[in-house]
N, C-alpha and C. Protein backbone atom coordinates (compact mmCIF):
# COMPACT_ATOMS: atom_id res chain seq x y z
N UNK A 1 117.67 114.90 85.89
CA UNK A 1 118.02 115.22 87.24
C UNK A 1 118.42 116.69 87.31
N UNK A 2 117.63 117.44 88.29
CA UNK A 2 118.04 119.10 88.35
C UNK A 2 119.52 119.35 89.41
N UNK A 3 120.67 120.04 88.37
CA UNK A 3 121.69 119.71 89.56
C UNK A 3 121.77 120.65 90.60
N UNK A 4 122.42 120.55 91.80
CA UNK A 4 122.69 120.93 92.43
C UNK A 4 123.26 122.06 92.84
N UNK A 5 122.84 123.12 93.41
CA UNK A 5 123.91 124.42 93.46
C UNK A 5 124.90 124.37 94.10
N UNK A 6 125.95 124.87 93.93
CA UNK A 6 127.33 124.96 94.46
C UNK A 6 127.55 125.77 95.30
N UNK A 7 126.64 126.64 95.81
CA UNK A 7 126.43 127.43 97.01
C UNK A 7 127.45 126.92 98.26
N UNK A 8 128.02 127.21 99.00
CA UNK A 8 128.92 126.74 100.37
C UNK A 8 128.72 127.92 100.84
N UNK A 9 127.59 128.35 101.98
CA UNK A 9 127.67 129.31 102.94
C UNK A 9 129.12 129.26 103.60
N UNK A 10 129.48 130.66 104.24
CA UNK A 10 130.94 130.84 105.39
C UNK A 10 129.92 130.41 106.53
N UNK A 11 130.75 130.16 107.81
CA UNK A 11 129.98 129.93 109.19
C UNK A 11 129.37 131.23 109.61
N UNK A 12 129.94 132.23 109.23
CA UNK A 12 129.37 133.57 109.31
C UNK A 12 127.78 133.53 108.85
N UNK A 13 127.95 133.21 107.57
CA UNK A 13 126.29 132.88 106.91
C UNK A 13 125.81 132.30 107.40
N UNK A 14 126.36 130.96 107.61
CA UNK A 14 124.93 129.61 108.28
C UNK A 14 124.84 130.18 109.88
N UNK A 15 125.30 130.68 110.48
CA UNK A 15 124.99 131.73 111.56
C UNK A 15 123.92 132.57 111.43
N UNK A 16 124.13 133.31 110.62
CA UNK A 16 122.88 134.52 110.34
C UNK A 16 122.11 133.81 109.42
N UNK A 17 121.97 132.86 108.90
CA UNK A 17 120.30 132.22 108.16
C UNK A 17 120.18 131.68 109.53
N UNK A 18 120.67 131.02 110.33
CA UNK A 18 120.01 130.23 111.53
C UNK A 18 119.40 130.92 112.22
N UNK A 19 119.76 132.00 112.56
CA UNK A 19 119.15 133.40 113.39
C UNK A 19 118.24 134.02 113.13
N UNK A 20 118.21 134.18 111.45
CA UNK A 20 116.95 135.15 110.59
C UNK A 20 115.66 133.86 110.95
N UNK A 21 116.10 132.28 110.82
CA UNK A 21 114.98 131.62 110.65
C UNK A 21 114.20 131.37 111.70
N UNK A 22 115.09 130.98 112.76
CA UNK A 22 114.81 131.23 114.44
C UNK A 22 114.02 132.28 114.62
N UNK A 23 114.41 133.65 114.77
CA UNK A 23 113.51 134.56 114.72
C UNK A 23 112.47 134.85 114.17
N UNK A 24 112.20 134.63 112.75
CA UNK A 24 111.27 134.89 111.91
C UNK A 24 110.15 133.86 112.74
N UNK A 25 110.64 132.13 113.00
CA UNK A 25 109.59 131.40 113.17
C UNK A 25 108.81 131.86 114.82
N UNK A 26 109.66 132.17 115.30
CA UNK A 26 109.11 133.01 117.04
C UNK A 26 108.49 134.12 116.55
N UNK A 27 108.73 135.15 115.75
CA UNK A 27 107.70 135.90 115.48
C UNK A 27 106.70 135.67 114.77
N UNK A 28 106.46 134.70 114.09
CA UNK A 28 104.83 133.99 113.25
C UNK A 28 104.61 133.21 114.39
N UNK A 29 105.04 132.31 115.25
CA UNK A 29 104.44 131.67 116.34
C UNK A 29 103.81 132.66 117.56
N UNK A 30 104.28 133.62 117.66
CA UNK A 30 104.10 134.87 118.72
C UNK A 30 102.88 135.51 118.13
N UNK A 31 103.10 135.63 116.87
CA UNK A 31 101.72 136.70 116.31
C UNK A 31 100.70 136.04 116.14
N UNK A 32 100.48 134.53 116.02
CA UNK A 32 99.62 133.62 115.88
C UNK A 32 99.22 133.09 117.76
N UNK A 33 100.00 133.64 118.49
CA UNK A 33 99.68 133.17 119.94
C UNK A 33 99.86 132.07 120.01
N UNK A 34 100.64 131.20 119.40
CA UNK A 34 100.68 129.61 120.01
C UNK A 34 102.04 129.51 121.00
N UNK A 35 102.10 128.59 121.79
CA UNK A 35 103.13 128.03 122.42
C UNK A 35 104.13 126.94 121.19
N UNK A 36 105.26 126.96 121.98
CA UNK A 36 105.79 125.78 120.90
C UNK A 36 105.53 124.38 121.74
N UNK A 37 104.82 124.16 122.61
CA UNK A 37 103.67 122.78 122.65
C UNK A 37 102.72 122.87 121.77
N UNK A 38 101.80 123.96 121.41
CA UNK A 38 101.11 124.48 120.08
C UNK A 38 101.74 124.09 118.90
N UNK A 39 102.96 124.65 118.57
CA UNK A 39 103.52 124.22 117.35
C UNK A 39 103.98 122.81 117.47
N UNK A 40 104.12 122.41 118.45
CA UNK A 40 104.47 120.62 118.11
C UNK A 40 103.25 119.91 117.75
N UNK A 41 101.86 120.19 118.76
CA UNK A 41 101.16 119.22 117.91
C UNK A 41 100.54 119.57 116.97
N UNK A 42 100.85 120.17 116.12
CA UNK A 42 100.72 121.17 114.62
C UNK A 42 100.91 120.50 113.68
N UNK A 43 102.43 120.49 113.81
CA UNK A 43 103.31 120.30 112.84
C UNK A 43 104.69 119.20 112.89
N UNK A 44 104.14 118.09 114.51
CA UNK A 44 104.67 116.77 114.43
C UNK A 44 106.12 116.73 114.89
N UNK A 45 106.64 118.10 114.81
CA UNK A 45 107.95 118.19 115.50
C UNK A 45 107.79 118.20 117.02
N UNK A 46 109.34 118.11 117.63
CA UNK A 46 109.43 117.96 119.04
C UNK A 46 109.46 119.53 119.71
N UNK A 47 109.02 120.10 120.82
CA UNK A 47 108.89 120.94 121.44
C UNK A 47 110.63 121.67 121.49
N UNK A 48 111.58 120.39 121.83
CA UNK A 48 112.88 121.19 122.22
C UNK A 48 113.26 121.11 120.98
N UNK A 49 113.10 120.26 119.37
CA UNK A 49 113.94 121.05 118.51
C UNK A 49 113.20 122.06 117.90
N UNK A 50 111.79 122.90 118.16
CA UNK A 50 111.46 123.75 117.88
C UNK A 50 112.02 124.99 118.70
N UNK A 51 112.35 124.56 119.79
CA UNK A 51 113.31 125.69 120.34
C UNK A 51 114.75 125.81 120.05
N UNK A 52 115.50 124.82 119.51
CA UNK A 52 116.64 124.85 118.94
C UNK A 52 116.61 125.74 117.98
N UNK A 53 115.80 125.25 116.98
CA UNK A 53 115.29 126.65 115.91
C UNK A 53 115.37 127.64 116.34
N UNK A 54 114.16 127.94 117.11
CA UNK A 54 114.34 129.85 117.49
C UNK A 54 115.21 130.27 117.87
N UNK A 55 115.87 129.61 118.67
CA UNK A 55 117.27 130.13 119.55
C UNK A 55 118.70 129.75 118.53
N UNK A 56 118.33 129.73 117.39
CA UNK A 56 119.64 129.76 116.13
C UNK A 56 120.64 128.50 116.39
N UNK A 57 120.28 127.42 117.21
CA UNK A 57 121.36 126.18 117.71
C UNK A 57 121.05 124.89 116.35
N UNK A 58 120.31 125.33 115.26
CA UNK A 58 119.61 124.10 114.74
C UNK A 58 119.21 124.93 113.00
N UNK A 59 119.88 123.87 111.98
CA UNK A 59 119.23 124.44 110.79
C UNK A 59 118.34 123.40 110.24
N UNK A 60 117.26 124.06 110.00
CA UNK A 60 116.37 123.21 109.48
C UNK A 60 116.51 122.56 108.08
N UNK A 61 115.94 121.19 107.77
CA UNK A 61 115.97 120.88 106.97
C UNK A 61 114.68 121.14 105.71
N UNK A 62 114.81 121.25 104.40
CA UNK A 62 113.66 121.56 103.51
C UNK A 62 112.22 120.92 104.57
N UNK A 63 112.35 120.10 104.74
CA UNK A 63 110.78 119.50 105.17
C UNK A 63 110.48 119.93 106.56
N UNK A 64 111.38 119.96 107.29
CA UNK A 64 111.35 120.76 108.38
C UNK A 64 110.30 122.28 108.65
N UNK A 65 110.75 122.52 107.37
CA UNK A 65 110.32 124.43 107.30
C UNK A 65 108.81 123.96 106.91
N UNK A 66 108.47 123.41 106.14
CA UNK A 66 107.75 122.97 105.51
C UNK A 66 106.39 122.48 106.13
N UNK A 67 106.90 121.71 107.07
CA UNK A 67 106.21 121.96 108.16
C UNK A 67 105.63 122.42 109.34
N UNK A 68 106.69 123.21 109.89
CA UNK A 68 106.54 124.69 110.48
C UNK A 68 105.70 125.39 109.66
N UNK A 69 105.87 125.72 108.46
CA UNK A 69 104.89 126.75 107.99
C UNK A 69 103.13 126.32 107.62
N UNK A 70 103.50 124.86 107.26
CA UNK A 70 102.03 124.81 107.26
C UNK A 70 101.18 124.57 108.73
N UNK A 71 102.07 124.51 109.70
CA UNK A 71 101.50 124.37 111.10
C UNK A 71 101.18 125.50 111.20
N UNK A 72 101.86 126.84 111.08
CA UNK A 72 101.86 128.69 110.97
C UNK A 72 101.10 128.67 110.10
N UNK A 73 100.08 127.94 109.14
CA UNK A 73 99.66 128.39 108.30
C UNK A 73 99.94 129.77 107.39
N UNK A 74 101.14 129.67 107.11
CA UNK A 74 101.89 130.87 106.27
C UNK A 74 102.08 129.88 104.91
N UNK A 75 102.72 130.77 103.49
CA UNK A 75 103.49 130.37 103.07
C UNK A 75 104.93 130.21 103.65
N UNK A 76 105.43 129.13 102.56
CA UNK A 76 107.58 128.91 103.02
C UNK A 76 107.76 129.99 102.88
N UNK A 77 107.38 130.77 102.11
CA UNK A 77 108.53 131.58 101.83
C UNK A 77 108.44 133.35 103.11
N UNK A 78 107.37 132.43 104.25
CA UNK A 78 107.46 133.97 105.20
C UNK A 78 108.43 133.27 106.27
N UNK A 79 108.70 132.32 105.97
CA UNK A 79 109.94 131.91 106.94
C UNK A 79 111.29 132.74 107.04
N UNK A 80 110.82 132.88 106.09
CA UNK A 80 112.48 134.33 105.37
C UNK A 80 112.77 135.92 105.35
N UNK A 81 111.26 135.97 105.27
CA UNK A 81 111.21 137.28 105.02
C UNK A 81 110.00 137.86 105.97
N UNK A 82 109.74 139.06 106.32
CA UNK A 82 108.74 139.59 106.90
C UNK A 82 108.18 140.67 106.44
N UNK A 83 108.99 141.19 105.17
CA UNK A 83 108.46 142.12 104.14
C UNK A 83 107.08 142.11 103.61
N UNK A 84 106.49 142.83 104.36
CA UNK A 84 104.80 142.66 104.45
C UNK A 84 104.51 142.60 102.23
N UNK A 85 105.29 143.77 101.48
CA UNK A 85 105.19 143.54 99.97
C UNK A 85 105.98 142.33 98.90
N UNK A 86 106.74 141.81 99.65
CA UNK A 86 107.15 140.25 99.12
C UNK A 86 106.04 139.34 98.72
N UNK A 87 106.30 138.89 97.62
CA UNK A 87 105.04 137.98 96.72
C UNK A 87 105.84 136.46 96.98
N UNK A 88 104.77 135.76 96.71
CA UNK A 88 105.38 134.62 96.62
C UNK A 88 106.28 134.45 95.61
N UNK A 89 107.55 133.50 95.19
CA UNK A 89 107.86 133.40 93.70
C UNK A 89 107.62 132.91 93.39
N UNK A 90 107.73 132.61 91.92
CA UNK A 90 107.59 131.74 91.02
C UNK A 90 109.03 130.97 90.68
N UNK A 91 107.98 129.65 90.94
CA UNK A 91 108.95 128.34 90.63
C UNK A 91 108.65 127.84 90.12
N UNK A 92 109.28 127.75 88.69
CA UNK A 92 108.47 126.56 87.70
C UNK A 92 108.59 125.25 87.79
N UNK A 93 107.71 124.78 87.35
CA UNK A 93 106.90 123.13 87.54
C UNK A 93 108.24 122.66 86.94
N UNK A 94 108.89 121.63 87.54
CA UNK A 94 109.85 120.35 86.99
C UNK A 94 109.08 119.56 86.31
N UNK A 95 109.99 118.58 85.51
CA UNK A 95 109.53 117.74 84.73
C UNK A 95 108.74 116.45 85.08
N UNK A 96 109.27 116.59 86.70
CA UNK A 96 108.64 115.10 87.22
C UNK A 96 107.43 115.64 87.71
N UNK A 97 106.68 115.16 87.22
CA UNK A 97 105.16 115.07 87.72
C UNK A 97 104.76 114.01 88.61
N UNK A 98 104.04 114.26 90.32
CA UNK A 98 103.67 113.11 90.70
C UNK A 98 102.26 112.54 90.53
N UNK A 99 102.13 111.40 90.65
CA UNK A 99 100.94 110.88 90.54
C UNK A 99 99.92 110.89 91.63
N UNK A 100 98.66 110.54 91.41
CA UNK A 100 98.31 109.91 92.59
C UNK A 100 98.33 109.06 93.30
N UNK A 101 98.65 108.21 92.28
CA UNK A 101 99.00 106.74 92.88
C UNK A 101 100.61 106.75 93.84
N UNK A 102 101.28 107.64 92.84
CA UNK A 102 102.50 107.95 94.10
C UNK A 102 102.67 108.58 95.29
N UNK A 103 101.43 109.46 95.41
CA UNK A 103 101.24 110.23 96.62
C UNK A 103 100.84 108.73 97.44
N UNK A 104 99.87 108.28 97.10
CA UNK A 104 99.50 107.03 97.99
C UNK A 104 100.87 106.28 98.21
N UNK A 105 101.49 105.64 97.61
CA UNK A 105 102.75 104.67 97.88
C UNK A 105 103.05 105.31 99.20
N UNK A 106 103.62 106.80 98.72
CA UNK A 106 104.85 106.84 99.45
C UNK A 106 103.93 107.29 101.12
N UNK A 107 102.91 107.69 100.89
CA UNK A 107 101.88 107.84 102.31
C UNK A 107 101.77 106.49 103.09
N UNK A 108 101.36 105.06 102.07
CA UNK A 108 101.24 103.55 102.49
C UNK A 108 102.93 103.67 102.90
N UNK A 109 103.99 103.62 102.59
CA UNK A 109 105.27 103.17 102.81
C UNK A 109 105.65 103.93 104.03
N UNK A 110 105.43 105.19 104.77
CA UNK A 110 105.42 105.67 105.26
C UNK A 110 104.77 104.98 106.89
N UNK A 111 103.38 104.78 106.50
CA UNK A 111 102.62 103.76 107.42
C UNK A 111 103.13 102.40 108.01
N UNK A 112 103.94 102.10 106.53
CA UNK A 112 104.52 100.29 106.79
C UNK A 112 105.75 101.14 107.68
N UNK A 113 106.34 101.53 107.58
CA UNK A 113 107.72 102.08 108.39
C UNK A 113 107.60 101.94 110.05
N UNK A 114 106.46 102.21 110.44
CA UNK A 114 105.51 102.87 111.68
C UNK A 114 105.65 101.19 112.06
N UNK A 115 105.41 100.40 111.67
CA UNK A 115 104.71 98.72 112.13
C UNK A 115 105.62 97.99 112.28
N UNK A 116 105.06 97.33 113.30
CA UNK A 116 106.52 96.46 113.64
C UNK A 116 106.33 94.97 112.91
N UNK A 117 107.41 94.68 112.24
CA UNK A 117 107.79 93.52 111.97
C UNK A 117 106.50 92.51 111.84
N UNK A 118 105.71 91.62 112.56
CA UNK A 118 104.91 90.88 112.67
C UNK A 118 103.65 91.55 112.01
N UNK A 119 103.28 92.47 112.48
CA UNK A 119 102.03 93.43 111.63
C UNK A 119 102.37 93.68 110.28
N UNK A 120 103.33 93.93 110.04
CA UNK A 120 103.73 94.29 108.34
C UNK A 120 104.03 92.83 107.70
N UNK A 121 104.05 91.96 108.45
CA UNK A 121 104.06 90.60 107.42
C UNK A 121 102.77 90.20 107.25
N UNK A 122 101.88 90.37 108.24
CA UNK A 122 100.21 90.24 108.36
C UNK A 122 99.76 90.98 107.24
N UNK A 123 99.94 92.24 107.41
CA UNK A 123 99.49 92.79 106.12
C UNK A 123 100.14 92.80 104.85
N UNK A 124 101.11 92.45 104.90
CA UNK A 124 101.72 91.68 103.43
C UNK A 124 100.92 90.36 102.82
N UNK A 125 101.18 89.66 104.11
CA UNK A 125 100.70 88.24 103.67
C UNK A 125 98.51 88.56 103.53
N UNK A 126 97.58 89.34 104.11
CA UNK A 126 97.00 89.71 103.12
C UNK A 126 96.97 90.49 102.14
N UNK A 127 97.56 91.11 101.72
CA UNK A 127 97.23 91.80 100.66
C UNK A 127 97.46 90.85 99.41
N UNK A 128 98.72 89.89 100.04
CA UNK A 128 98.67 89.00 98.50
C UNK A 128 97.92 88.24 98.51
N UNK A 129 96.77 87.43 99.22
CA UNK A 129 95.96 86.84 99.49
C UNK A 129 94.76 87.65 98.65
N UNK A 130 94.64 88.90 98.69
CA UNK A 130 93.42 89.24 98.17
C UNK A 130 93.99 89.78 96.24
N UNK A 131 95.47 89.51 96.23
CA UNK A 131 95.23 89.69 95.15
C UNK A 131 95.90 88.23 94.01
N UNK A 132 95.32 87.28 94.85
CA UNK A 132 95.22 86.01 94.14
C UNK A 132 94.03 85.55 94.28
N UNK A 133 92.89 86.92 94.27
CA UNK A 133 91.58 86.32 94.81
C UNK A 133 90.86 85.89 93.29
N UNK A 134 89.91 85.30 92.78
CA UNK A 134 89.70 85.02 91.51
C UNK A 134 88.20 85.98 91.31
């Protein structure tokens, strides 16, 4: 398990990252010409918490950005910076490797989440059906 940093921004800080990120994402949405109705059906977020963002009322979460940027088709890491000579970094590979088969799970588990009750027993009750098939 990789631990955790002990980092505790002041409110001063989580103020000014909320502001740098807000801004940064209105200026890649601005230079790309989209609306943030554009960036919602992009990138699956809601129109008003993409404006929470820009306007510094809202900190995003890792997956959040994550998706903003691949809707901006940027890398994460221009969420931060606008330093036209900034490289991407380097982050080395962790130990956990995923599979493919785990990309699928957690994509299928994701799907079952979506279904209500009666449909997810339907497709429970076949799937074990086809795998007591002989």
């Amino acid at each position: 398990m990789i631990p955790r940093p002990k980092f505790k921004p002041s409110k001063s800080q989580h103020k000014f990252f909320r502001n740098i990120i807000g801004q940064r994402l209105r200026r890649l949405r601005d230079a790309k010409k989209l609306t943030q109705g554009d960036l919602e059906k992009r990138s699956g977020l809601l129109r008003c918490a993409i404006s929470r963002l820009e306007n510094g009322h809202a900190v995003p979460a890792l997956h959040t950005l994550e998706k903003l940027a691949q809707a901006l088709n940027v890398p994460l890491f221009r969420l931060f910076t606008d330093d036209p000579h900034a490289k991407k970094p380097h982050v080395p590979k962790t130990s956990v490797v995923e599979s493919k088969h785990d990309r699928e799970l957690r994509a299928f588990a994701k799907l079952l989440s979506r279904m209500n009750d009666k449909d997810r027993e339907t497709l429970l009750h076949m799937a074990s059906k086809m795998t007591n098939r002989t």
